[in-house]
PDB file of N, CA and C in Angstrom:
ATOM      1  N   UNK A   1     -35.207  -6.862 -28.901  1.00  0.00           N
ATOM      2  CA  UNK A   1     -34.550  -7.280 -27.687  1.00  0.00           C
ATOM      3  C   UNK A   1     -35.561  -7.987 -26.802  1.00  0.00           C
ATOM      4  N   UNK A   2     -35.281  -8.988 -26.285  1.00  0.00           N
ATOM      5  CA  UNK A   2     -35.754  -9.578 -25.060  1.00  0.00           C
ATOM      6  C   UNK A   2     -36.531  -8.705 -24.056  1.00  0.00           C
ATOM      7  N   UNK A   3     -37.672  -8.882 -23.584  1.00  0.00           N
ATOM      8  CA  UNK A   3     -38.448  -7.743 -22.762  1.00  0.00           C
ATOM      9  C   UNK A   3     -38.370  -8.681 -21.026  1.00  0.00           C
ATOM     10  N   UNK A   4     -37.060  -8.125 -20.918  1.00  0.00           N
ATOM     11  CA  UNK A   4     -36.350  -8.895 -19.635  1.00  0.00           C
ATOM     12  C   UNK A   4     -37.247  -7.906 -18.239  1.00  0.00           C
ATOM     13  N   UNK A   5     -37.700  -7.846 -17.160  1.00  0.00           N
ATOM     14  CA  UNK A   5     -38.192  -7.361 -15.963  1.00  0.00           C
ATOM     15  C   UNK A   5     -36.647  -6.149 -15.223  1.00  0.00           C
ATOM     16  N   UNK A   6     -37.176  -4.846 -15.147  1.00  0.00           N
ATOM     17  CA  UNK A   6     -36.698  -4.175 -14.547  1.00  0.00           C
ATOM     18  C   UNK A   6     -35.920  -4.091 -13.496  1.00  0.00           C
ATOM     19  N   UNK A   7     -34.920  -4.011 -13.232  1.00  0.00           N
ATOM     20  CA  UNK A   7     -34.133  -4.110 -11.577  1.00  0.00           C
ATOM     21  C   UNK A   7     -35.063  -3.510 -10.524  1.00  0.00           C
ATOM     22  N   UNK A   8     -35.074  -4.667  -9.621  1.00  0.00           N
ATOM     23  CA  UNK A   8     -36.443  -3.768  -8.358  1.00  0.00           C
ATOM     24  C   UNK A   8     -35.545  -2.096  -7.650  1.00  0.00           C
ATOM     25  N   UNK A   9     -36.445  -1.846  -7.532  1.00  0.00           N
ATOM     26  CA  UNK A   9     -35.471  -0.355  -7.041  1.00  0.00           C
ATOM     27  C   UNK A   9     -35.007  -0.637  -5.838  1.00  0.00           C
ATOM     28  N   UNK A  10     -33.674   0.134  -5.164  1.00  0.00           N
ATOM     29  CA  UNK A  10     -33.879  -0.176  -4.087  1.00  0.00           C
ATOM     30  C   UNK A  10     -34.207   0.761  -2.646  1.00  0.00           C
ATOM     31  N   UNK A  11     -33.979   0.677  -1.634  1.00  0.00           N
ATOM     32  CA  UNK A  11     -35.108   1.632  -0.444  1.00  0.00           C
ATOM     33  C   UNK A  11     -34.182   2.297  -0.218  1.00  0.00           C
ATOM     34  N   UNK A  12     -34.504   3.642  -0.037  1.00  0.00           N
ATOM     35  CA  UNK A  12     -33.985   4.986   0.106  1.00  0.00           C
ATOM     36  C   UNK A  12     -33.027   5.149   1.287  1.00  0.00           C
ATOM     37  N   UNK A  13     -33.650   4.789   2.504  1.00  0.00           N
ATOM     38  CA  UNK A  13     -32.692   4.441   3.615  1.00  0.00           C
ATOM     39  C   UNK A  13     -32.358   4.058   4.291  1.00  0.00           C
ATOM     40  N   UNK A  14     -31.027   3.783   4.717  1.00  0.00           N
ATOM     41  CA  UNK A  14     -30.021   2.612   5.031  1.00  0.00           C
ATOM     42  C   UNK A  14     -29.691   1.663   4.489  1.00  0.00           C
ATOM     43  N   UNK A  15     -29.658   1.919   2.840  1.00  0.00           N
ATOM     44  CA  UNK A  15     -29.414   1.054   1.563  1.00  0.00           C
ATOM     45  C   UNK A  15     -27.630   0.886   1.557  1.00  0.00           C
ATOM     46  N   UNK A  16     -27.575  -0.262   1.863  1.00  0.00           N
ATOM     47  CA  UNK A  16     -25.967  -0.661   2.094  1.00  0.00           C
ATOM     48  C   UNK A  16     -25.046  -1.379   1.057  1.00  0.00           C
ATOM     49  N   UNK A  17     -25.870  -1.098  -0.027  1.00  0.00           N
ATOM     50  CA  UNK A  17     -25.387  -1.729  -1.552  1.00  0.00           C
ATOM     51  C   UNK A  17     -26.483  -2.959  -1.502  1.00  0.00           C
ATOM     52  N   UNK A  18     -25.731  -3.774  -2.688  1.00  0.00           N
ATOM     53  CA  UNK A  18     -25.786  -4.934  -3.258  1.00  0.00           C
ATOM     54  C   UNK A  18     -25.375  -6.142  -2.692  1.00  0.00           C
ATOM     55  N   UNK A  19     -26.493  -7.266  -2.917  1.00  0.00           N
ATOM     56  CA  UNK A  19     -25.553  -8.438  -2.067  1.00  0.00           C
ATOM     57  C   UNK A  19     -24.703  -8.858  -3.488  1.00  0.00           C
ATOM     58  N   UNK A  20     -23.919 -10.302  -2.890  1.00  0.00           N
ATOM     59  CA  UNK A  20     -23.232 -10.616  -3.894  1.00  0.00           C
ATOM     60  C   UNK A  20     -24.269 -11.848  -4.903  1.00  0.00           C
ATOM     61  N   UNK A  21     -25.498 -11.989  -4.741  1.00  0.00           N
ATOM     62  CA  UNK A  21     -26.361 -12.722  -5.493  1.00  0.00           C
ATOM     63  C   UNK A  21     -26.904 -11.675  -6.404  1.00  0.00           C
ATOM     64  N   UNK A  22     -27.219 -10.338  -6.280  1.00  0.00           N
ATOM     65  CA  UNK A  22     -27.535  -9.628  -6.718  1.00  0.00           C
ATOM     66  C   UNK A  22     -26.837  -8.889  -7.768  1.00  0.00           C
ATOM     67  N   UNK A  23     -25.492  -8.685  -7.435  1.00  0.00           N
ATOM     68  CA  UNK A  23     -24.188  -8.624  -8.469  1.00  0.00           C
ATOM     69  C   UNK A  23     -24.355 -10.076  -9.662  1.00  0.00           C
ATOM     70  N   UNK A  24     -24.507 -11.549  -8.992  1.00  0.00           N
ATOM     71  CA  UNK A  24     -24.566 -12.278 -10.044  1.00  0.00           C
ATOM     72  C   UNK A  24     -25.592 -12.252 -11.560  1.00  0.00           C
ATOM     73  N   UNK A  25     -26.893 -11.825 -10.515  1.00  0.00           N
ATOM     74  CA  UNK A  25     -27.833 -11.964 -11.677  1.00  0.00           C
ATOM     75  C   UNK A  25     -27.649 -10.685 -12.302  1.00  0.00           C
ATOM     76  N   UNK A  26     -27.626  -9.280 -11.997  1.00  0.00           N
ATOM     77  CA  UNK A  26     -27.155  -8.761 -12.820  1.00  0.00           C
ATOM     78  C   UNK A  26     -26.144  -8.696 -13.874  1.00  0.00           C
ATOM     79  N   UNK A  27     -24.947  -9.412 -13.555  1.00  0.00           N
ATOM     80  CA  UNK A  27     -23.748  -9.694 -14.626  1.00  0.00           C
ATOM     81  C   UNK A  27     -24.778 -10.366 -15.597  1.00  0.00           C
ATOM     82  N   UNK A  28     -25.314 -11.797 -15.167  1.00  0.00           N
ATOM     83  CA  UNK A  28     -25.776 -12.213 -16.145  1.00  0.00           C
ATOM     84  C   UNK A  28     -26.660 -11.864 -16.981  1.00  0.00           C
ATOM     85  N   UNK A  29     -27.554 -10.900 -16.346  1.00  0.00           N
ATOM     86  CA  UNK A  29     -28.403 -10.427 -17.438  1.00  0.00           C
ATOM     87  C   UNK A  29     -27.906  -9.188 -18.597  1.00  0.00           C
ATOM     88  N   UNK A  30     -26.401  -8.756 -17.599  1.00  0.00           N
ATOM     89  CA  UNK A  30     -26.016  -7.869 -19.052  1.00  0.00           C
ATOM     90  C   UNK A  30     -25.565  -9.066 -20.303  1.00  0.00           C
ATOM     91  N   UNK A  31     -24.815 -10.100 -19.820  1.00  0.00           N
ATOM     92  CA  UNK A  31     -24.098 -11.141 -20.854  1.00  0.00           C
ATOM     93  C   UNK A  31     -25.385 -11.721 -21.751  1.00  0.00           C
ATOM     94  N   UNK A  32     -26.158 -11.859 -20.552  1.00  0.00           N
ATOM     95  CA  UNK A  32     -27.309 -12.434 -22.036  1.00  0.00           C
ATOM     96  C   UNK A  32     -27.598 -10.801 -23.200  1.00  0.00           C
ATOM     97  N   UNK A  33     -28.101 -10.390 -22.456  1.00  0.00           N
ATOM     98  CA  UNK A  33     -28.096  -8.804 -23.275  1.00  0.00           C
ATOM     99  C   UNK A  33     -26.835  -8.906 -24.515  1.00  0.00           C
ATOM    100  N   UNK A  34     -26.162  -8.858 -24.099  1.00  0.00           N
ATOM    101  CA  UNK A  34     -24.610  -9.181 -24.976  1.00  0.00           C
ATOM    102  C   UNK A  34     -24.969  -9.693 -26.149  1.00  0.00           C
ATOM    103  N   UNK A  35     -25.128 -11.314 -25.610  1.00  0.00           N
ATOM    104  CA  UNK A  35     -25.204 -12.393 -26.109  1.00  0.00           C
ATOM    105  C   UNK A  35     -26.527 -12.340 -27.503  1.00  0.00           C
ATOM    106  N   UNK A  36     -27.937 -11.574 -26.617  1.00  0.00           N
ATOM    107  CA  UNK A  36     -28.589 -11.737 -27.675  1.00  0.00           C
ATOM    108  C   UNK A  36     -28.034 -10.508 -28.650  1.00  0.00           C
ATOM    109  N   UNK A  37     -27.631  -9.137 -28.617  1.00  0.00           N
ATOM    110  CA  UNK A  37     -27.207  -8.294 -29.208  1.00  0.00           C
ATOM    111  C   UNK A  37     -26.533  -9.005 -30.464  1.00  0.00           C
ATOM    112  N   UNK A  38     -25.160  -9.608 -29.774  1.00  0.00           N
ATOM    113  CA  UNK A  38     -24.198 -10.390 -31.018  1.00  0.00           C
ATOM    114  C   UNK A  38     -24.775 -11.095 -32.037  1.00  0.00           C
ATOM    115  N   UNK A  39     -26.305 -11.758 -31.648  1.00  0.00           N
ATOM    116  CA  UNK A  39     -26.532 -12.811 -32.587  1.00  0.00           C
ATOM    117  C   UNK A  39     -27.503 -11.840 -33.999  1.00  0.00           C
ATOM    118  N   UNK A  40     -27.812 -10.653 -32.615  1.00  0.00           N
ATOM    119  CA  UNK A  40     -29.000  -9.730 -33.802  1.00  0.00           C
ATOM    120  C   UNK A  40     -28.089  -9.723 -34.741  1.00  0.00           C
ATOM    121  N   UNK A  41     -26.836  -8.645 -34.497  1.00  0.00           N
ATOM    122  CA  UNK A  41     -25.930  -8.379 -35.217  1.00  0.00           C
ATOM    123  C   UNK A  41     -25.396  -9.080 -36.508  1.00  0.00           C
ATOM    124  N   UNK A  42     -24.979 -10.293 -36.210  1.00  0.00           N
ATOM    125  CA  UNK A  42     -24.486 -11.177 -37.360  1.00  0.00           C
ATOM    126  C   UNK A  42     -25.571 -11.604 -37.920  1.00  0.00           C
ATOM    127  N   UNK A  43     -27.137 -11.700 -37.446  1.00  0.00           N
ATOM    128  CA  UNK A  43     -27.638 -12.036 -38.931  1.00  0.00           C
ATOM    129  C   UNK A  43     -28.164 -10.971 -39.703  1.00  0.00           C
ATOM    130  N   UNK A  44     -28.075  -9.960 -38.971  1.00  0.00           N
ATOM    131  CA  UNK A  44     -28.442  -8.570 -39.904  1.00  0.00           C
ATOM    132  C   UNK A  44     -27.026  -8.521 -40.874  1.00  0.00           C
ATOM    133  N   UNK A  45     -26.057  -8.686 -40.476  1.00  0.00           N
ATOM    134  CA  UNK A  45     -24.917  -8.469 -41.404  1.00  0.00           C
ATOM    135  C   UNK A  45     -24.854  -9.688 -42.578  1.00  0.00           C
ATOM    136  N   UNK A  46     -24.804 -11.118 -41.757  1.00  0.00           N
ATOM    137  CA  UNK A  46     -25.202 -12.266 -43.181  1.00  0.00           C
ATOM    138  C   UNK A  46     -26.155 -11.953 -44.371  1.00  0.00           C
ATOM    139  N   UNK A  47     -27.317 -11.356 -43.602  1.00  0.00           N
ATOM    140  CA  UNK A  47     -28.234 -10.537 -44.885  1.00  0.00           C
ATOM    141  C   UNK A  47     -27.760  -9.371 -45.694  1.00  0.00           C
ATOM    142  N   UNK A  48     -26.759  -8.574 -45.187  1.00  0.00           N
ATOM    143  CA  UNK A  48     -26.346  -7.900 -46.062  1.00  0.00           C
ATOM    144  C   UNK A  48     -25.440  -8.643 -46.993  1.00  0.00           C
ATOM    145  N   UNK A  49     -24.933  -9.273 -46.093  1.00  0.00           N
ATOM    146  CA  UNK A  49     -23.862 -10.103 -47.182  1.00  0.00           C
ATOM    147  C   UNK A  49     -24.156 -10.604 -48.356  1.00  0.00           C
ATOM    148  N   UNK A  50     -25.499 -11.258 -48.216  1.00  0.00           N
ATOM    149  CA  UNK A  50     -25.833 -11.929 -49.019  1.00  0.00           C
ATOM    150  C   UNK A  50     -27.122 -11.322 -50.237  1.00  0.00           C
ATOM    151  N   UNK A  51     -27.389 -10.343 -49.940  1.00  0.00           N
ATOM    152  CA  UNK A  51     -27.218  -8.929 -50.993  1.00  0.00           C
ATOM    153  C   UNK A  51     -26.573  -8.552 -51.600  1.00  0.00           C
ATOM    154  N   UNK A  52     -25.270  -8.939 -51.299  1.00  0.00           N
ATOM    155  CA  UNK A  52     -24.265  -7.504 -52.256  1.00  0.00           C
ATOM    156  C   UNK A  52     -23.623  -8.544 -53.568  1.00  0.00           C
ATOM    157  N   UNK A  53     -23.714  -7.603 -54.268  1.00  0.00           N
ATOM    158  CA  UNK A  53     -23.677  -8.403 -55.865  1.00  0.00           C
ATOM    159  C   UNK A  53     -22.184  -9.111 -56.009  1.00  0.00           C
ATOM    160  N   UNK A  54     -21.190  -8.148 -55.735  1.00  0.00           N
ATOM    161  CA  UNK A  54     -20.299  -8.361 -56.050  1.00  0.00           C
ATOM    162  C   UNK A  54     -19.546  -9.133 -54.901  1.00  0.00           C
ATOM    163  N   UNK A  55     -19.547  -9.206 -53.680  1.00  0.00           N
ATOM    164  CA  UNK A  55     -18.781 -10.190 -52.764  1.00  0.00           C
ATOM    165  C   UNK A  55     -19.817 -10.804 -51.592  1.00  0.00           C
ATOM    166  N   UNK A  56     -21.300 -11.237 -51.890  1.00  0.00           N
ATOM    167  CA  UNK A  56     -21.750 -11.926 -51.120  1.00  0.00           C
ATOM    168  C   UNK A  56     -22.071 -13.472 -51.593  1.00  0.00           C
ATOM    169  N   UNK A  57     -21.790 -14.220 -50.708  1.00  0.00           N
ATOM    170  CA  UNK A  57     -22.520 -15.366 -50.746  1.00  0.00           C
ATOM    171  C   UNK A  57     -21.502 -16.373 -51.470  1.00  0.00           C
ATOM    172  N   UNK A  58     -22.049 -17.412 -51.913  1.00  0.00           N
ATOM    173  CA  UNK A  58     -21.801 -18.135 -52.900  1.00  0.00           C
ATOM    174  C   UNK A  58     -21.658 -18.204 -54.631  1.00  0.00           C
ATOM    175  N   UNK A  59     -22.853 -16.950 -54.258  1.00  0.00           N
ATOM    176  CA  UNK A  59     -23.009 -17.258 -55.912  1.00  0.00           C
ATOM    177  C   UNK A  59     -22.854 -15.603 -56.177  1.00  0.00           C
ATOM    178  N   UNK A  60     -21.759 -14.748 -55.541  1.00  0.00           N
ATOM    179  CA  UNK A  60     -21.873 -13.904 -55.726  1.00  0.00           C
ATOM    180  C   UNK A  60     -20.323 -13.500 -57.288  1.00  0.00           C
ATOM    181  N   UNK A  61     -20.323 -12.475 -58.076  1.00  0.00           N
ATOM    182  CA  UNK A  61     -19.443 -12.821 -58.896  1.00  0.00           C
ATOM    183  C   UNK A  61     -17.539 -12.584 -58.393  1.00  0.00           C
ATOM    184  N   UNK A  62     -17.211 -12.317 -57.405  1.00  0.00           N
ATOM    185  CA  UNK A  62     -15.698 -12.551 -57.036  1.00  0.00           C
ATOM    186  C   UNK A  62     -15.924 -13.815 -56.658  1.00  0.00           C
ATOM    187  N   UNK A  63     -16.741 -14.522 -55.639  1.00  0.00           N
ATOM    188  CA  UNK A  63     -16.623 -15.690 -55.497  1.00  0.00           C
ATOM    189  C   UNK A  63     -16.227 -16.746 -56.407  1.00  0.00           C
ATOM    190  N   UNK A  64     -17.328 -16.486 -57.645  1.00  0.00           N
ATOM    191  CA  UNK A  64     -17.143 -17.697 -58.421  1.00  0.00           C
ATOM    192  C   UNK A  64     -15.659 -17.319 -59.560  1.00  0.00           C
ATOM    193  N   UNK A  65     -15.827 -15.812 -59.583  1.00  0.00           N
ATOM    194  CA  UNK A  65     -13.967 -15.990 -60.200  1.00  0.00           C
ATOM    195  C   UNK A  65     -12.843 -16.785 -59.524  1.00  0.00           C
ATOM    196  N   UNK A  66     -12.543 -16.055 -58.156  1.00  0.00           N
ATOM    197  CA  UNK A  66     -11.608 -16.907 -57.565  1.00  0.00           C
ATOM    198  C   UNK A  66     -11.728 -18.179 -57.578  1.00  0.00           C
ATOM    199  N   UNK A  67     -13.107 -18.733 -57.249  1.00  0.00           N
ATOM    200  CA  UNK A  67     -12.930 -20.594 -57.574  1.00  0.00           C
ATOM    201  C   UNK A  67     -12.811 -20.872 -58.787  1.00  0.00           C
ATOM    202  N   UNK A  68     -12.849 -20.366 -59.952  1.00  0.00           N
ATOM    203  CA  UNK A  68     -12.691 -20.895 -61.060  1.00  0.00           C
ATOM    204  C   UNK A  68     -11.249 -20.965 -61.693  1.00  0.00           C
ATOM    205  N   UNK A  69     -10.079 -20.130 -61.152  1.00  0.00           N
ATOM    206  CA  UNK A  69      -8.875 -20.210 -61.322  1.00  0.00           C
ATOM    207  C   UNK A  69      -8.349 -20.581 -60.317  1.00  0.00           C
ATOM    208  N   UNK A  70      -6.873 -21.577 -60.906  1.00  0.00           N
ATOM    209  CA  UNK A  70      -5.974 -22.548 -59.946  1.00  0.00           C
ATOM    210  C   UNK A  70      -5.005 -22.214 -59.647  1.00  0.00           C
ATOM    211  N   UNK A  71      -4.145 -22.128 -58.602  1.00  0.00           N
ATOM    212  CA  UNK A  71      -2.694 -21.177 -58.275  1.00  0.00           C
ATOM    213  C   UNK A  71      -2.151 -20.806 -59.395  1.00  0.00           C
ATOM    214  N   UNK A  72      -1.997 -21.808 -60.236  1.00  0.00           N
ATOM    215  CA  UNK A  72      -1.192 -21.538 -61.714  1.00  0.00           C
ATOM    216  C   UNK A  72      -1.316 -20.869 -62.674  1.00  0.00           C
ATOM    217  N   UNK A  73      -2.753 -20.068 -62.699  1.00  0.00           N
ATOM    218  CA  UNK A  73      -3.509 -19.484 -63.343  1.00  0.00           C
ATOM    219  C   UNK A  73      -3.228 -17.887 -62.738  1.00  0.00           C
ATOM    220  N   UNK A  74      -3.568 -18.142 -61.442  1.00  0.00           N
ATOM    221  CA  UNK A  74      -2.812 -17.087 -60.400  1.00  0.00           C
ATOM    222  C   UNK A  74      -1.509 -16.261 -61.095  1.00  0.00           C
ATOM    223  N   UNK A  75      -0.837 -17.082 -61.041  1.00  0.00           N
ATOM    224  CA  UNK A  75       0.777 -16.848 -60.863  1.00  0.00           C
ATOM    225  C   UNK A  75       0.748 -16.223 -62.403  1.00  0.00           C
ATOM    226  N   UNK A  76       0.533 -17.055 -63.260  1.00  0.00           N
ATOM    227  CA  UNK A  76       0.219 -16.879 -64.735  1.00  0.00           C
ATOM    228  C   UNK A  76      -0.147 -14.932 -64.815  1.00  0.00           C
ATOM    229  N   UNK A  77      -1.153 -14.622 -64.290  1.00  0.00           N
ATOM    230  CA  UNK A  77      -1.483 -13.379 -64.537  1.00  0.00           C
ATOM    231  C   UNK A  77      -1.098 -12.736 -63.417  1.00  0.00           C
ATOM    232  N   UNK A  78      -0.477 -12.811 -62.647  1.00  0.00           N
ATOM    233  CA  UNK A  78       0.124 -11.895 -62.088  1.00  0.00           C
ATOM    234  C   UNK A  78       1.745 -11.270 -62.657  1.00  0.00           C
ATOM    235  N   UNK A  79       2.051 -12.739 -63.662  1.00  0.00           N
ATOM    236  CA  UNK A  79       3.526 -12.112 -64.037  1.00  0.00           C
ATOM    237  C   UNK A  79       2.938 -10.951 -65.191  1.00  0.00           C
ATOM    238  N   UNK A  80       1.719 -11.853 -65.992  1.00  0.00           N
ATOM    239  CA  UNK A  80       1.633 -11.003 -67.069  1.00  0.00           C
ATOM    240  C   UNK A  80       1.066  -9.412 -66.557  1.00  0.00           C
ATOM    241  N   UNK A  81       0.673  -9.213 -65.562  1.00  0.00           N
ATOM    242  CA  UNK A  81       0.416  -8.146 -65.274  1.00  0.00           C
ATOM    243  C   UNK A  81       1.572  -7.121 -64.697  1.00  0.00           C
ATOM    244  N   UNK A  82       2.656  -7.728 -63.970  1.00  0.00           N
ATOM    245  CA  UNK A  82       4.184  -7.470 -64.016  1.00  0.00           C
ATOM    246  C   UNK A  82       4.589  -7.233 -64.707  1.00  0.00           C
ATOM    247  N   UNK A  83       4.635  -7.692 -66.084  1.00  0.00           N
ATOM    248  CA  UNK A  83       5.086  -6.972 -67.319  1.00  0.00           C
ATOM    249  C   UNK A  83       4.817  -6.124 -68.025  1.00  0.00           C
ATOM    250  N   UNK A  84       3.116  -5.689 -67.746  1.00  0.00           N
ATOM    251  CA  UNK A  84       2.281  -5.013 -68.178  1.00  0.00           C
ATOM    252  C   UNK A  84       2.499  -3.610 -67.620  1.00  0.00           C
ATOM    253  N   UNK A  85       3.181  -3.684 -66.409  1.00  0.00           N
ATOM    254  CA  UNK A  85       3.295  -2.761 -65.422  1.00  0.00           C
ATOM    255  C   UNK A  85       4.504  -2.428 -65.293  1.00  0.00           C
ATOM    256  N   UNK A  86       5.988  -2.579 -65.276  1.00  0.00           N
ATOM    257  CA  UNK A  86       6.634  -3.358 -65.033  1.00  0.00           C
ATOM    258  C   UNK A  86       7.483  -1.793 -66.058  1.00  0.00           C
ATOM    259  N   UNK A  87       7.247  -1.249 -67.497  1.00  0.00           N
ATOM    260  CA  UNK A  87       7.819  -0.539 -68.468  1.00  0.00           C
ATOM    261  C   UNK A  87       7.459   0.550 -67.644  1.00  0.00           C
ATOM    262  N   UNK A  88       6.202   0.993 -67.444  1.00  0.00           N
ATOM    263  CA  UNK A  88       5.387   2.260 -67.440  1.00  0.00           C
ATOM    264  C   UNK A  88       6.542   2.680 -66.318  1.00  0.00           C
ATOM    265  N   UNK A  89       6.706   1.885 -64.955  1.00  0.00           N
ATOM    266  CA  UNK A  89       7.928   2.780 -63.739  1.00  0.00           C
ATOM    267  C   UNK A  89       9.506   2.885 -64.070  1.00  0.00           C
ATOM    268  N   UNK A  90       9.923   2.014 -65.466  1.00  0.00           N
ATOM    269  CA  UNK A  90      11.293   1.956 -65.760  1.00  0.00           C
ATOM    270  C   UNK A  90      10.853   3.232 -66.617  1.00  0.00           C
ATOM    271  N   UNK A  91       9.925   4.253 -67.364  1.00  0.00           N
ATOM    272  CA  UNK A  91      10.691   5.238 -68.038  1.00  0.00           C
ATOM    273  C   UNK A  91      10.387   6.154 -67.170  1.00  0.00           C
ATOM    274  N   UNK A  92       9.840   5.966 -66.081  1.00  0.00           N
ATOM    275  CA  UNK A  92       9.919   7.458 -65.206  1.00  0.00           C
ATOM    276  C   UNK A  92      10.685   7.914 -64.680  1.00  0.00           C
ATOM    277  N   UNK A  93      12.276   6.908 -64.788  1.00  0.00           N
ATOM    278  CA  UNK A  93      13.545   6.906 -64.049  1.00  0.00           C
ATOM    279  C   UNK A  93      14.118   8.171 -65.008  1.00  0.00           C
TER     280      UNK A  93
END
């Protein structure tokens, strides 16, 4: 994380809040906070992604199945798997 400077404290008495400049920069320094958080986040997760054998990346192996078959190919094995499937719930009737 960003090694951002501490909120000055403020004086013990007759402390009447916050101005409204003081509200601003604080918002903003939580949003950057945010902001850098989100970005840690997604590239720690892209790196996992792109680790995992079976669904990361490009060259990972679901990837390159699904691109290698065409709707028709799709459809193709899904009937045959319908049929495959398809006996086994008609004799349980």
């Amino acid at each position: 994380m960003i090694n951002l400077p501490p909120y000055p404290k403020a004086p013990d008495n007759g402390w009447k809040g916050l101005t409204l400049d003081e509200i601003r920069m604080r918002r903003a320094l939580v949003q950057a906070r945010m902001e850098i958080q989100k970005y840690h986040l997604q590239t720690h997760l892209e790196g996992m992604r792109e680790r995992t054998p079976l669904f990361g990346g490009s060259s990972s192996l679901f990837s390159r199945i699904t691109g290698a078959l065409s709707f028709a190919e799709y459809a193709f094995l899904a009937v045959r798997l319908f049929r495959m499937v398809a006996p086994i719930f008609r004799n349980k009737k």
